[in-house]
PDB file of N, CA and C in Angstrom:
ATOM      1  N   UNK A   1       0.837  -1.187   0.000  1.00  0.00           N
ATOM      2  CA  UNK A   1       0.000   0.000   0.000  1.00  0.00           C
ATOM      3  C   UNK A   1       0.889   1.262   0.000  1.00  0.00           C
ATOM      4  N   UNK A   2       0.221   2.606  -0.911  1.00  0.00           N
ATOM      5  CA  UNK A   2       1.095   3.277  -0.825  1.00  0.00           C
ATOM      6  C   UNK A   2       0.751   4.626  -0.074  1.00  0.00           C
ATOM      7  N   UNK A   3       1.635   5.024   1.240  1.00  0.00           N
ATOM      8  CA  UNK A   3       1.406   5.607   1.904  1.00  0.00           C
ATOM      9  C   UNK A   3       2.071   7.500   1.867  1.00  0.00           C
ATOM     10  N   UNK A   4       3.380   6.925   1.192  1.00  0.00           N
ATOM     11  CA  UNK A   4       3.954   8.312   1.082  1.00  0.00           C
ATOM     12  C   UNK A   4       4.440   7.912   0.011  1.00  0.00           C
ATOM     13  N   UNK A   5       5.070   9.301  -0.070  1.00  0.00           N
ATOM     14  CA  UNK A   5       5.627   9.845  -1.884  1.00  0.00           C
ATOM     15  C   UNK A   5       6.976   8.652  -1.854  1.00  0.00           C
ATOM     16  N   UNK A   6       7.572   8.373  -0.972  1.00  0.00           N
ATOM     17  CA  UNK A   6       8.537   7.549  -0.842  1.00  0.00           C
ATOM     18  C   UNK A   6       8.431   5.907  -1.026  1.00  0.00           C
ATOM     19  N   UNK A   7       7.352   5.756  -1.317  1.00  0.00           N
ATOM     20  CA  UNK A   7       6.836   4.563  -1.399  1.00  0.00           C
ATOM     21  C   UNK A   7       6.364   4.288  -3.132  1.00  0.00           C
ATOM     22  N   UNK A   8       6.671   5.402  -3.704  1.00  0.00           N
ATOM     23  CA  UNK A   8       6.406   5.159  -5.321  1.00  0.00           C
ATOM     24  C   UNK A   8       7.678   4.929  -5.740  1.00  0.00           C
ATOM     25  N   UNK A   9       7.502   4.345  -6.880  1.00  0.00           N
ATOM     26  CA  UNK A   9       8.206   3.883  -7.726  1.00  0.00           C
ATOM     27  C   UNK A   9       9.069   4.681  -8.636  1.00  0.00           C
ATOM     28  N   UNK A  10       8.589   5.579  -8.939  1.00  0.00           N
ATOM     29  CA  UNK A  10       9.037   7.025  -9.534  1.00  0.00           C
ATOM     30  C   UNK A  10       9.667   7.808  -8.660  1.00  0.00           C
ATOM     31  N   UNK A  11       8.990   8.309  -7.761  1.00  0.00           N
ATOM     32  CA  UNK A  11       9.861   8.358  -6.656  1.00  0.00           C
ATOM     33  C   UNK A  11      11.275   8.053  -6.366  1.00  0.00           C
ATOM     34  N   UNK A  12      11.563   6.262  -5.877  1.00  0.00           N
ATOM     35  CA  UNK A  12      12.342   6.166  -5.391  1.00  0.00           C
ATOM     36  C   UNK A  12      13.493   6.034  -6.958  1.00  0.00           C
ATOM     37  N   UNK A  13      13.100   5.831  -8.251  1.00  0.00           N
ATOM     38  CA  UNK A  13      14.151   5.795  -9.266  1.00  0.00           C
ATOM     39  C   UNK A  13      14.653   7.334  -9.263  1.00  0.00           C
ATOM     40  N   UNK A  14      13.600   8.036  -9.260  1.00  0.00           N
ATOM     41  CA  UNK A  14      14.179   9.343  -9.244  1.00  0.00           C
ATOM     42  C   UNK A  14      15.561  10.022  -8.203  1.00  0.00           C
ATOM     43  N   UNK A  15      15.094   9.444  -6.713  1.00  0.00           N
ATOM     44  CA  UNK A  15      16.190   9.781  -5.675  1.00  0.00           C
ATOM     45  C   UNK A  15      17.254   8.815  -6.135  1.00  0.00           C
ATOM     46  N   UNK A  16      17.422   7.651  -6.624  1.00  0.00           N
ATOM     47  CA  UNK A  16      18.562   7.383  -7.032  1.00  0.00           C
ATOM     48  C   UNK A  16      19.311   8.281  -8.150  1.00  0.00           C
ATOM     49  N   UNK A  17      18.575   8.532  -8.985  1.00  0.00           N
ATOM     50  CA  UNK A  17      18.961   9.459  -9.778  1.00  0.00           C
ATOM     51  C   UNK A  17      19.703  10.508  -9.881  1.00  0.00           C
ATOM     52  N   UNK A  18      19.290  11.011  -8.621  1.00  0.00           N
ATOM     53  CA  UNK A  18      19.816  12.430  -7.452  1.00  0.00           C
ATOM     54  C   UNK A  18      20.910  12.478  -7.494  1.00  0.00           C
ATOM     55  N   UNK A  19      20.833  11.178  -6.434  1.00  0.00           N
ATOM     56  CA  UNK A  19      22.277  10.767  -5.586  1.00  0.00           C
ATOM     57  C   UNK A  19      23.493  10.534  -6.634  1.00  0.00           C
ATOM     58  N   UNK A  20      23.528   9.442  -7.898  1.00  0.00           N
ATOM     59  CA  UNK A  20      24.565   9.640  -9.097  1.00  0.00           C
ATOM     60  C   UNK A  20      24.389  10.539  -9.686  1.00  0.00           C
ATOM     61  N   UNK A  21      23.239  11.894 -10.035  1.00  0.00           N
ATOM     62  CA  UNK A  21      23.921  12.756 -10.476  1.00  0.00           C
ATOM     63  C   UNK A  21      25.002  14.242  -9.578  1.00  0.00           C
ATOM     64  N   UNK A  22      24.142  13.836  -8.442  1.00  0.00           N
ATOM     65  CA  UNK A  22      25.568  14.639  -7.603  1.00  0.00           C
ATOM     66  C   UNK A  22      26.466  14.106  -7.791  1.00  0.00           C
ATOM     67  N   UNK A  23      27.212  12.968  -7.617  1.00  0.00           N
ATOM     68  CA  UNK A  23      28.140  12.416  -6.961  1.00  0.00           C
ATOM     69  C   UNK A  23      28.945  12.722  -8.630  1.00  0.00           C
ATOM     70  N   UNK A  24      28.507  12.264  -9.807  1.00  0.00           N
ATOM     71  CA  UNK A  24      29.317  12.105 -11.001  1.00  0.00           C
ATOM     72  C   UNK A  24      29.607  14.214 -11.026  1.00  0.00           C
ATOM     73  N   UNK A  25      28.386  15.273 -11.076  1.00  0.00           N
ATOM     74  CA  UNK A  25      28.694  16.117 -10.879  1.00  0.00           C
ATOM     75  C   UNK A  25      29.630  17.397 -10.561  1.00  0.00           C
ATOM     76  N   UNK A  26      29.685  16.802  -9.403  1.00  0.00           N
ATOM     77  CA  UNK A  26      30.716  17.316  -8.233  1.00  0.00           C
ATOM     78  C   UNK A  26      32.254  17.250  -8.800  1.00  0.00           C
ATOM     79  N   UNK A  27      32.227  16.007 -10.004  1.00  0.00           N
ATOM     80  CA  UNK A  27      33.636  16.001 -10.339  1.00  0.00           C
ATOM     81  C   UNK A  27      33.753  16.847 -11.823  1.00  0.00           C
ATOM     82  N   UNK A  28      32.588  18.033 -12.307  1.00  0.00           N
ATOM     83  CA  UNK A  28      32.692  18.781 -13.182  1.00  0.00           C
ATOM     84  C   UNK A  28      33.771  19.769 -13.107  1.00  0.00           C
ATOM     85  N   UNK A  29      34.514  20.412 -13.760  1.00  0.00           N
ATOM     86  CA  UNK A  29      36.024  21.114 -14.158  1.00  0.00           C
ATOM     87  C   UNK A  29      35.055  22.371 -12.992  1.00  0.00           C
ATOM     88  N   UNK A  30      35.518  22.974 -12.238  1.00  0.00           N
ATOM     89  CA  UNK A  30      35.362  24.235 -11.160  1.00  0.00           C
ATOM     90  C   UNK A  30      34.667  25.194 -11.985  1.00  0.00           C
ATOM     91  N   UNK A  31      35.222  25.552 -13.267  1.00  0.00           N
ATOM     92  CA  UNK A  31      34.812  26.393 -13.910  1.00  0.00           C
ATOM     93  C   UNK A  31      33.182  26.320 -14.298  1.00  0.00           C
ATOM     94  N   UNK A  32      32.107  24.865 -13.932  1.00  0.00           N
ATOM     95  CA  UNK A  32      31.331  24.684 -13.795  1.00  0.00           C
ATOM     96  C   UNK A  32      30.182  24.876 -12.786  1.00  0.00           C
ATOM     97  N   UNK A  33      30.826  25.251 -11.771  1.00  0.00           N
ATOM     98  CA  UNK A  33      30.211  25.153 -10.178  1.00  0.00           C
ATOM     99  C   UNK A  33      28.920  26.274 -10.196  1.00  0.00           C
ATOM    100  N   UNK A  34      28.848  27.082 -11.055  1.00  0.00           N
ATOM    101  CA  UNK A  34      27.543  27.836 -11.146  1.00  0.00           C
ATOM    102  C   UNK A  34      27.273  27.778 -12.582  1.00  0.00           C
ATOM    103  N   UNK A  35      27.396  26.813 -13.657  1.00  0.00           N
ATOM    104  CA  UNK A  35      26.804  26.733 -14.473  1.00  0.00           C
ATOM    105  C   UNK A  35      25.991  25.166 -14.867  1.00  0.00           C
ATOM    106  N   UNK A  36      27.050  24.357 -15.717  1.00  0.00           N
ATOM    107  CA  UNK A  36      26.298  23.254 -16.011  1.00  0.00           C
ATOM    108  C   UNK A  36      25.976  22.160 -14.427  1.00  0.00           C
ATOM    109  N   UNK A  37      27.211  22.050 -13.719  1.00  0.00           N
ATOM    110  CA  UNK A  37      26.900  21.311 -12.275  1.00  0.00           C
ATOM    111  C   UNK A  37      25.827  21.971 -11.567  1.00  0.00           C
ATOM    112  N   UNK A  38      26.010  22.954 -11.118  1.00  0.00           N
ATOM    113  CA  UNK A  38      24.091  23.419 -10.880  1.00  0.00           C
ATOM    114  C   UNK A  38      22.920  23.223 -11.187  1.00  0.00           C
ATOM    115  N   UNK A  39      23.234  23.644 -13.101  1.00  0.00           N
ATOM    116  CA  UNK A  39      21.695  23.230 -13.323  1.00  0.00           C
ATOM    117  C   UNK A  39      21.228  21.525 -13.334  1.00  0.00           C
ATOM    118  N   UNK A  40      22.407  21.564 -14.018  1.00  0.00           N
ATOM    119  CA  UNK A  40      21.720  19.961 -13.907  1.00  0.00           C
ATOM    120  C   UNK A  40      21.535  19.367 -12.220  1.00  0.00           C
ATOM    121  N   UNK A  41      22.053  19.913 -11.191  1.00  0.00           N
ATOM    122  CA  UNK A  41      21.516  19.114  -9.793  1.00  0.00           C
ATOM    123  C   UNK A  41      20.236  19.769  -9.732  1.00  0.00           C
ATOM    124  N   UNK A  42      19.880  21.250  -9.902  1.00  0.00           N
ATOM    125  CA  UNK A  42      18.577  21.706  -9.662  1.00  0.00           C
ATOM    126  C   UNK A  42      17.419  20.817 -10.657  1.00  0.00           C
ATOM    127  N   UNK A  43      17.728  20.250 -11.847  1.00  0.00           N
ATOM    128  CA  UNK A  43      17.037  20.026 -12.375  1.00  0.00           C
ATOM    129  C   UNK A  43      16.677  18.453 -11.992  1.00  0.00           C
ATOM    130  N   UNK A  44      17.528  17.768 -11.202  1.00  0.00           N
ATOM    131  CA  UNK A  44      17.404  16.371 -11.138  1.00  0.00           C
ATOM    132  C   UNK A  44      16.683  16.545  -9.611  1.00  0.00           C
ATOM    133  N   UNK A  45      16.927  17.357  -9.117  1.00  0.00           N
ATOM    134  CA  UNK A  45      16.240  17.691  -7.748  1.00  0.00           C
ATOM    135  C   UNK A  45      14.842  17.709  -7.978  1.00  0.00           C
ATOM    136  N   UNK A  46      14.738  18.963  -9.285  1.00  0.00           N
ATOM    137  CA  UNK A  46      13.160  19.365  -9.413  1.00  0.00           C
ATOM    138  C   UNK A  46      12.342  18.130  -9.708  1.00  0.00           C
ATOM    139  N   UNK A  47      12.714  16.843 -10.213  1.00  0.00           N
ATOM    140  CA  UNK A  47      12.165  15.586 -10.515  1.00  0.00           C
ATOM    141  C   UNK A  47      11.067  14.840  -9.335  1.00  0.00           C
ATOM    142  N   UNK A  48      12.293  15.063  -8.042  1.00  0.00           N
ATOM    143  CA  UNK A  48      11.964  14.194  -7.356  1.00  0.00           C
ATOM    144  C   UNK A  48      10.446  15.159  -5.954  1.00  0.00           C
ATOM    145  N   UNK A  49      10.797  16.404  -6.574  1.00  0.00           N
ATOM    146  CA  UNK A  49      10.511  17.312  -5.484  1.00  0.00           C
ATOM    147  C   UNK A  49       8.885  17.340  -6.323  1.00  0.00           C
ATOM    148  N   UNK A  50       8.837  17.424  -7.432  1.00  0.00           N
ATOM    149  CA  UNK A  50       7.674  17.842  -8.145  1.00  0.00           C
ATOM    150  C   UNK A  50       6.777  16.127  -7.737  1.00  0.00           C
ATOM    151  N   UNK A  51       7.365  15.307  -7.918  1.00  0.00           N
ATOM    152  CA  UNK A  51       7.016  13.947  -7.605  1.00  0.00           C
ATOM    153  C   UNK A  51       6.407  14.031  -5.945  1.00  0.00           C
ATOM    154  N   UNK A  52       7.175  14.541  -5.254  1.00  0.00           N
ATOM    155  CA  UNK A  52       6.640  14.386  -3.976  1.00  0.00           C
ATOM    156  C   UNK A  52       5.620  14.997  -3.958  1.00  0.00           C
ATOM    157  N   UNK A  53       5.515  16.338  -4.480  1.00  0.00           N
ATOM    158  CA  UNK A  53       4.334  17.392  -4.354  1.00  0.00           C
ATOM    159  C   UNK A  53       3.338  17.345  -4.906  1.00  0.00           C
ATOM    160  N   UNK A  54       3.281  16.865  -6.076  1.00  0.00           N
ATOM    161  CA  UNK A  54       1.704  16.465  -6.962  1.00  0.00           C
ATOM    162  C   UNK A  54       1.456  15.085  -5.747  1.00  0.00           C
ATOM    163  N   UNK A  55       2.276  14.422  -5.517  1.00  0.00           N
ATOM    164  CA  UNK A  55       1.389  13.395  -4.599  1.00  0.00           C
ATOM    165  C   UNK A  55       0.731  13.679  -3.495  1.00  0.00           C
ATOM    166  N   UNK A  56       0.812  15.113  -3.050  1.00  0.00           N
ATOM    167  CA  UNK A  56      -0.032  15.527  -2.069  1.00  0.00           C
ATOM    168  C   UNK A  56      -1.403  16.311  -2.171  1.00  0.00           C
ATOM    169  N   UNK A  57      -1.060  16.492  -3.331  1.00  0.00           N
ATOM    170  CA  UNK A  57      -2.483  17.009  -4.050  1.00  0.00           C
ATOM    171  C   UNK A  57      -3.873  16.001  -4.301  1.00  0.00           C
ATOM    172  N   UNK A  58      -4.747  17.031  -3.707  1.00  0.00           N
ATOM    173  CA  UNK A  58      -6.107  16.328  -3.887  1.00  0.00           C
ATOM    174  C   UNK A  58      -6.398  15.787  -4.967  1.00  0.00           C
ATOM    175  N   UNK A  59      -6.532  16.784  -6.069  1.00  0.00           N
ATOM    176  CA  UNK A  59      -7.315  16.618  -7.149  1.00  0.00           C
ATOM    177  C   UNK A  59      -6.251  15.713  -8.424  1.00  0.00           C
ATOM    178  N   UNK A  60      -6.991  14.978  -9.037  1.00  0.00           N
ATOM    179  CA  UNK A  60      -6.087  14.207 -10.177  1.00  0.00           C
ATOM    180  C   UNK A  60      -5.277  15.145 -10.978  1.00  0.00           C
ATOM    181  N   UNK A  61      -6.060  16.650 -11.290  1.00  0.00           N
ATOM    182  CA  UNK A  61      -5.775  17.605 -12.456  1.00  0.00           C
ATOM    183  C   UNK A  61      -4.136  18.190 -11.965  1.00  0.00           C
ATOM    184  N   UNK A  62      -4.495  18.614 -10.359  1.00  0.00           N
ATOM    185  CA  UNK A  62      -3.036  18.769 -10.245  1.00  0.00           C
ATOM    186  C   UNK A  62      -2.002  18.016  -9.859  1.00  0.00           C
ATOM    187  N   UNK A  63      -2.221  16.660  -9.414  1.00  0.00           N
ATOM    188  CA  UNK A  63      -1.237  15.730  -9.399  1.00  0.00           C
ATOM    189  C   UNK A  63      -0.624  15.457 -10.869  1.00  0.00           C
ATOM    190  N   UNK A  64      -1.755  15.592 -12.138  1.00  0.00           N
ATOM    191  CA  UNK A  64      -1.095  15.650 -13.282  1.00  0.00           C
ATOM    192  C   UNK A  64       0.156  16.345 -13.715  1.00  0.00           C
ATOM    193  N   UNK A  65      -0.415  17.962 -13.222  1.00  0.00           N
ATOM    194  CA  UNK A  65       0.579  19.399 -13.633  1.00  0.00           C
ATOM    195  C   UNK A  65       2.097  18.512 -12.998  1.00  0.00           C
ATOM    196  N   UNK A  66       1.911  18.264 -11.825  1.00  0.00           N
ATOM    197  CA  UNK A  66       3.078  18.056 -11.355  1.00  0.00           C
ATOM    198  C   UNK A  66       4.241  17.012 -11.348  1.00  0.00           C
ATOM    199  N   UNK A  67       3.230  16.177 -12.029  1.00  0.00           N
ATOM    200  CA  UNK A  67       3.736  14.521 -12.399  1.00  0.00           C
ATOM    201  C   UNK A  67       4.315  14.763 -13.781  1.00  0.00           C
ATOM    202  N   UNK A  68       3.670  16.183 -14.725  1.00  0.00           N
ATOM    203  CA  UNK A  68       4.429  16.509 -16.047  1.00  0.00           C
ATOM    204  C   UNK A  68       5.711  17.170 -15.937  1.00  0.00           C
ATOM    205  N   UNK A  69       5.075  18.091 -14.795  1.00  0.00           N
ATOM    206  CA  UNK A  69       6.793  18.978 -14.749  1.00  0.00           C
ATOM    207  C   UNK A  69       7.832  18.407 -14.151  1.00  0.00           C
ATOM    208  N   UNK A  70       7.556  16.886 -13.713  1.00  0.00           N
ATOM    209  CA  UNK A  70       9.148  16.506 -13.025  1.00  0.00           C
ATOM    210  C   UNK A  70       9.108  15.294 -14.494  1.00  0.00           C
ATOM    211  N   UNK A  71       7.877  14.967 -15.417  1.00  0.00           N
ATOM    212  CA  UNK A  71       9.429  14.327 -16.605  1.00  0.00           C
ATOM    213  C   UNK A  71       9.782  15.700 -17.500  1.00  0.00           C
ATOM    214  N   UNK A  72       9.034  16.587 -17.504  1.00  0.00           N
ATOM    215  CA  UNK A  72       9.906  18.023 -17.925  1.00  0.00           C
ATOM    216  C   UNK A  72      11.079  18.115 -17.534  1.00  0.00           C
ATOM    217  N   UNK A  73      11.645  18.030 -15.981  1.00  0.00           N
ATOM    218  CA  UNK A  73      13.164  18.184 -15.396  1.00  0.00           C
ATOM    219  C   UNK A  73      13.701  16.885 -15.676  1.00  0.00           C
ATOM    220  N   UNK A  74      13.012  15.931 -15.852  1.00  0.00           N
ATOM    221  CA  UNK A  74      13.612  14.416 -16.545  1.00  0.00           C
ATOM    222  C   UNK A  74      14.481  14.840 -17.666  1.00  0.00           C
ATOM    223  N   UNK A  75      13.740  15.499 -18.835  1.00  0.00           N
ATOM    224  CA  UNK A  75      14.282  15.589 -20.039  1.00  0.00           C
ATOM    225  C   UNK A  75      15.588  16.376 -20.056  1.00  0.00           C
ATOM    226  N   UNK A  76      15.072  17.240 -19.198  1.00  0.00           N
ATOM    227  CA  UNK A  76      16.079  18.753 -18.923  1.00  0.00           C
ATOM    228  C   UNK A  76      17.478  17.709 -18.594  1.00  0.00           C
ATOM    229  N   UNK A  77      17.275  17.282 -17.813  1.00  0.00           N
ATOM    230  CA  UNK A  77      18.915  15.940 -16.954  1.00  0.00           C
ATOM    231  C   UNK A  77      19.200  15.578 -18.749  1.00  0.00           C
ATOM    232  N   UNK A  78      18.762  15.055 -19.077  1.00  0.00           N
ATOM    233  CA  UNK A  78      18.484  13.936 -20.241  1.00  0.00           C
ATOM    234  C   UNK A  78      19.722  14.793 -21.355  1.00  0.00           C
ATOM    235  N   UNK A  79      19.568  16.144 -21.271  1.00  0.00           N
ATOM    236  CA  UNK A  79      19.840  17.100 -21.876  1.00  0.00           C
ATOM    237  C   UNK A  79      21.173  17.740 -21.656  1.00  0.00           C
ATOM    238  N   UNK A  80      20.952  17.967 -20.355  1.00  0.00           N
ATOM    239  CA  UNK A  80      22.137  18.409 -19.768  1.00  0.00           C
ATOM    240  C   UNK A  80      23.404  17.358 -19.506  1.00  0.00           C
ATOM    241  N   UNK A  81      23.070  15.661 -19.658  1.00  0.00           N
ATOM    242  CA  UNK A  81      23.798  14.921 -19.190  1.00  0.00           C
ATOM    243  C   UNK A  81      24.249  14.620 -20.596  1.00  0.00           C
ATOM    244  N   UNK A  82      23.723  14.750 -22.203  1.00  0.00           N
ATOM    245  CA  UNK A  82      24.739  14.788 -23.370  1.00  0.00           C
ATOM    246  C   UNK A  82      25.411  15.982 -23.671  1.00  0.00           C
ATOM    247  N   UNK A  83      25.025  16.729 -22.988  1.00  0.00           N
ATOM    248  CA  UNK A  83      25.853  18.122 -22.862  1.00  0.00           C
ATOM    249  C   UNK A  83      27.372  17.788 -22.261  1.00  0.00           C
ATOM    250  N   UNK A  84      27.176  16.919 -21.139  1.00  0.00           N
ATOM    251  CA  UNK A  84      28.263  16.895 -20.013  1.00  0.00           C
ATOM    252  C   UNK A  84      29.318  15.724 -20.885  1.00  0.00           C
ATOM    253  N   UNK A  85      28.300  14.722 -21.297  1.00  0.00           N
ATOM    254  CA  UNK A  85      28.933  13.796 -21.683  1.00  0.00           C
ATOM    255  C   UNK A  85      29.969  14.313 -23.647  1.00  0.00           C
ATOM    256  N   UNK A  86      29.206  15.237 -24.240  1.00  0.00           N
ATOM    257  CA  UNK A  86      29.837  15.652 -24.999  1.00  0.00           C
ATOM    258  C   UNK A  86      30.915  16.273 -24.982  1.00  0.00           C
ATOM    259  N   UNK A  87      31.152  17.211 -23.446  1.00  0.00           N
ATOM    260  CA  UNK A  87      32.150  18.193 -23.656  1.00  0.00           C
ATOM    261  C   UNK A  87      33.165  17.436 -22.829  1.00  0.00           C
ATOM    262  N   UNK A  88      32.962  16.194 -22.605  1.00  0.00           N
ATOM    263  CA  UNK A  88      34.214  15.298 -21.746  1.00  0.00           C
ATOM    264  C   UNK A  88      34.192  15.009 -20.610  1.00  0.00           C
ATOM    265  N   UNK A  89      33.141  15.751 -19.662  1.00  0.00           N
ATOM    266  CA  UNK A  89      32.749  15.669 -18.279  1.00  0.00           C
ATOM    267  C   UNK A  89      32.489  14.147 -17.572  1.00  0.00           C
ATOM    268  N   UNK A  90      31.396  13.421 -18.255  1.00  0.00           N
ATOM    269  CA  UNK A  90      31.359  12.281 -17.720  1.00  0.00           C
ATOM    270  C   UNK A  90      32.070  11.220 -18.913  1.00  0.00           C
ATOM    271  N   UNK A  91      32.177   9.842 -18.386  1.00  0.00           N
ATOM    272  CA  UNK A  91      32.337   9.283 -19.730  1.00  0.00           C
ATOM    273  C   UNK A  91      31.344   8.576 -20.318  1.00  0.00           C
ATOM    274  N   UNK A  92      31.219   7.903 -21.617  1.00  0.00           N
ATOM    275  CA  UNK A  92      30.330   7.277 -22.413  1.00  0.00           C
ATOM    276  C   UNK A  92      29.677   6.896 -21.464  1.00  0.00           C
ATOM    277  N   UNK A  93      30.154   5.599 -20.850  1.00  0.00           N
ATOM    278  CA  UNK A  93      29.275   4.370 -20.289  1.00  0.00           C
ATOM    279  C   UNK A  93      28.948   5.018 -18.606  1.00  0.00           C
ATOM    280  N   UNK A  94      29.327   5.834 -18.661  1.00  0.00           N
ATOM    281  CA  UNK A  94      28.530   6.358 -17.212  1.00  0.00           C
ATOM    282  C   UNK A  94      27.328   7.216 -17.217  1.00  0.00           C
ATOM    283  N   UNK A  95      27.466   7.786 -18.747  1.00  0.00           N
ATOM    284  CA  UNK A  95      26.273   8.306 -19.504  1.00  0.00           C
ATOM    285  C   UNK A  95      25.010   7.283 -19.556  1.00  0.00           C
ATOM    286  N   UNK A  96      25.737   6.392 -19.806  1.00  0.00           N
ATOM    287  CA  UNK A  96      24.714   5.660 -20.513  1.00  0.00           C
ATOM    288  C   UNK A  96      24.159   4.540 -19.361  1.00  0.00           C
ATOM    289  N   UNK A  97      24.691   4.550 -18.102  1.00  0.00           N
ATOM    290  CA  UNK A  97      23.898   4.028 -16.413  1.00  0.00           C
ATOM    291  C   UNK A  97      22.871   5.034 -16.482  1.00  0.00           C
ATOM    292  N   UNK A  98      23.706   6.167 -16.454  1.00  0.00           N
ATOM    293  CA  UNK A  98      22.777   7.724 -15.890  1.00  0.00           C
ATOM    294  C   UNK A  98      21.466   7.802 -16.656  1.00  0.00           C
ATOM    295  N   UNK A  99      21.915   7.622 -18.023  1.00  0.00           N
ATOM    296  CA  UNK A  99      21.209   7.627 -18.893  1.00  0.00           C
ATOM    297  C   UNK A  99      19.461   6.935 -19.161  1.00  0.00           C
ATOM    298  N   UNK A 100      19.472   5.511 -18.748  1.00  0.00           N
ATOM    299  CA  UNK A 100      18.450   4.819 -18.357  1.00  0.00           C
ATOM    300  C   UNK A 100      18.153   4.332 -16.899  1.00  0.00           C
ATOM    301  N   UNK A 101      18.479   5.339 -15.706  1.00  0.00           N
ATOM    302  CA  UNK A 101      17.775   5.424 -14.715  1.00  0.00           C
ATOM    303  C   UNK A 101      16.907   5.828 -14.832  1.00  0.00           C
TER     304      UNK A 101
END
């Protein structure tokens, strides 16, 4: 039975998600630390946060809004992580874990 936001499935792929994209992140060139390493943690954040929050919503209409805008920040990662992976940041095959979480 599902009781909290932590108990979905989406949910919990998403907080994994989190957690390897900080961790691969963090090892972006300095010159990153307020550009691409930011957005992309804000955006892998906004996934899991929008996930928690439409699940507290009454109505189906806005659990929808909110269940769209975190695969919106899905795509955004999706985006930002061939960005990272293009300019040398991560490598191929760590792309490509990150990639189908």
């Amino acid at each position: 039975m599902i009781k909290s936001f932590t108990d979905l499935d989406a949910w919990k792929e998403g907080h994994k998600l989190v957690l390897s994209i900080y961790k691969c992140s963090t090892k972006f060139p300095d010159s990153e630390r307020f550009g691409l390493s930011n957005q992309i943690q804000r955006a892998v954040v906004s996934i899991t946060s929008n996930i928690s929050e439409g699940f507290s919503r009454n109505s189906d209409k806005e659990k929808l809004n909110f269940f769209y805008t975190a695969l919106g920040s899905l795509t955004e990662v999706q985006n930002q992580l061939l960005i990272a992976r293009d300019l040398g940041y991560i490598a191929k095959e760590l792309f490509k874990d990150l990639a189908v979480q």
